[in-house]
C-alpha atoms as a PDB file:
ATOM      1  CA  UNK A   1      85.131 104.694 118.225  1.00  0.00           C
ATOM      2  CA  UNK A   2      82.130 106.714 117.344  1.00  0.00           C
ATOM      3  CA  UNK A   3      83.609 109.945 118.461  1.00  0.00           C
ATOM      4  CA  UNK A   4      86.042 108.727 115.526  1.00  0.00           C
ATOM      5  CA  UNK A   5      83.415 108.726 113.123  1.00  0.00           C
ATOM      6  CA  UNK A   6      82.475 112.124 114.671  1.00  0.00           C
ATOM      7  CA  UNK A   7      85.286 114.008 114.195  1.00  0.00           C
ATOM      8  CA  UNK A   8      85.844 112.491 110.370  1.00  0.00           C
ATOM      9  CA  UNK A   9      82.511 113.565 109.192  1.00  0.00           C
ATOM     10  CA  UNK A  10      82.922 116.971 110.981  1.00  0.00           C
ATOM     11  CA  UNK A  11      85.995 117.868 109.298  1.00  0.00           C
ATOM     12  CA  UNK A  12      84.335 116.577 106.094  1.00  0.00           C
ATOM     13  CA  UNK A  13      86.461 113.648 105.149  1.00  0.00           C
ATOM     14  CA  UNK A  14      86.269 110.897 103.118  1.00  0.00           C
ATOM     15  CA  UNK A  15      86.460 107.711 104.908  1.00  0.00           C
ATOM     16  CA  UNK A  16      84.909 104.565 104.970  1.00  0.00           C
ATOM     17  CA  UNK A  17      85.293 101.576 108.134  1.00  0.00           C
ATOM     18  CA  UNK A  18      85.188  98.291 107.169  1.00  0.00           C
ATOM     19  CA  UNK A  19      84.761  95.062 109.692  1.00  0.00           C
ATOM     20  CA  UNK A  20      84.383  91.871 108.958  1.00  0.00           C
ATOM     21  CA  UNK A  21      82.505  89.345 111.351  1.00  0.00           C
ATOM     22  CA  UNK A  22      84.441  86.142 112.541  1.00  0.00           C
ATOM     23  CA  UNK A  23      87.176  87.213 111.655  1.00  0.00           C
ATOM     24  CA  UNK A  24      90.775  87.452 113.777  1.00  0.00           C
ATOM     25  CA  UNK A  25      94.161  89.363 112.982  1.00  0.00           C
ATOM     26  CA  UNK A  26      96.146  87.884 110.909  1.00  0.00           C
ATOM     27  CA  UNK A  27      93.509  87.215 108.428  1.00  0.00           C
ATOM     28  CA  UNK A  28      95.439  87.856 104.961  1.00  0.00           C
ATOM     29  CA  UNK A  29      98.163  85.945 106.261  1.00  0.00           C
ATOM     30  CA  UNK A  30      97.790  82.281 104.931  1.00  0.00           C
ATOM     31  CA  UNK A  31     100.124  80.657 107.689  1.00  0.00           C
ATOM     32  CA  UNK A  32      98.029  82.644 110.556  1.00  0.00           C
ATOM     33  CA  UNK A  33      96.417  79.710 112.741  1.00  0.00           C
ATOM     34  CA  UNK A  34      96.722  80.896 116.915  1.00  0.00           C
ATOM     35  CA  UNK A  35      92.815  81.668 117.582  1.00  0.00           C
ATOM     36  CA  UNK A  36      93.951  80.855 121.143  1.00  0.00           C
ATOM     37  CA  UNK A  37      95.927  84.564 120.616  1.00  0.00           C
ATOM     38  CA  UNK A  38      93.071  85.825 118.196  1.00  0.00           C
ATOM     39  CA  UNK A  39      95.222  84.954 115.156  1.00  0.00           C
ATOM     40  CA  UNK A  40      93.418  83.495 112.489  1.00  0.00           C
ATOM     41  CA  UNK A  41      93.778  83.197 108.274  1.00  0.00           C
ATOM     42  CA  UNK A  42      90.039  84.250 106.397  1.00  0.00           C
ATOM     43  CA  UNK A  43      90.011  83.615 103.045  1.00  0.00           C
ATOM     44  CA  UNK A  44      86.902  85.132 102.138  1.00  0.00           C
ATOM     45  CA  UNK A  45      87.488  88.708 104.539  1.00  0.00           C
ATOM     46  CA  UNK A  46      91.297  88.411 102.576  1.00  0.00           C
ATOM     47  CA  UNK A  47      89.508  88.747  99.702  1.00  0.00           C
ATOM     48  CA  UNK A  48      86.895  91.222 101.109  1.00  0.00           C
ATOM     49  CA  UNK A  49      89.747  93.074 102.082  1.00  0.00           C
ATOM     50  CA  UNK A  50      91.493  93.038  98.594  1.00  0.00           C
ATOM     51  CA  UNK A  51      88.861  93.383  96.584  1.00  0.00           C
ATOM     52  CA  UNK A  52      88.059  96.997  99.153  1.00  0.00           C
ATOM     53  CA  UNK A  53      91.330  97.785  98.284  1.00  0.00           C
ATOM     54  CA  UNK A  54      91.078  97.536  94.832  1.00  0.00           C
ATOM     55  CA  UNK A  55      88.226  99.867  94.380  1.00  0.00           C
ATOM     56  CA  UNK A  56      89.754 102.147  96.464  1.00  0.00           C
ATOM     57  CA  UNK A  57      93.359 102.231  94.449  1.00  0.00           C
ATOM     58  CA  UNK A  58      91.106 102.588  91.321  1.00  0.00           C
ATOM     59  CA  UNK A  59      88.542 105.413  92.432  1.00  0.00           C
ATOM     60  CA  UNK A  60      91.714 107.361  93.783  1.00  0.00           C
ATOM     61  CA  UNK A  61      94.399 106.534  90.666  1.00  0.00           C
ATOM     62  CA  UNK A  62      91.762 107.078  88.518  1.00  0.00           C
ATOM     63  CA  UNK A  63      93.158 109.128  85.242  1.00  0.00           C
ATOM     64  CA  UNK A  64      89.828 111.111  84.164  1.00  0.00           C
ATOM     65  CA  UNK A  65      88.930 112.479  87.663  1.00  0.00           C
END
């Protein structure tokens, strides 16, 4: 993954990676409950995740930039 990174910041993009410990996919999805399949529902990384989103809708929507 770091080559990733690499290769992001080389071509001078603007990125950001976000991970969130103990947490499984599935984890916005309230009904998600298989850790046996690495399914799981987080409320606090879901809203982690939204509130991520958020700021990044707002910085790029922003009107006066």
């Amino acid at each position: 993954m770091l080559s990733h990174w690499r290769e992001l910041a080389d071509a001078g993009a603007d990125w950001q990676f976000h991970a969130f410990g103990r947490t499984m996919h599935s984890f916005m999805a309230e009904g998600a409950d298989r850790p046996e399949l690495g399914i799981a529902y987080n409320a606090r990384s879901a809203e982690r995740a939204w509130s991520g989103l958020r700021g990044f809708l707002a910085e790029c929507l922003d009107p006066s930039d």
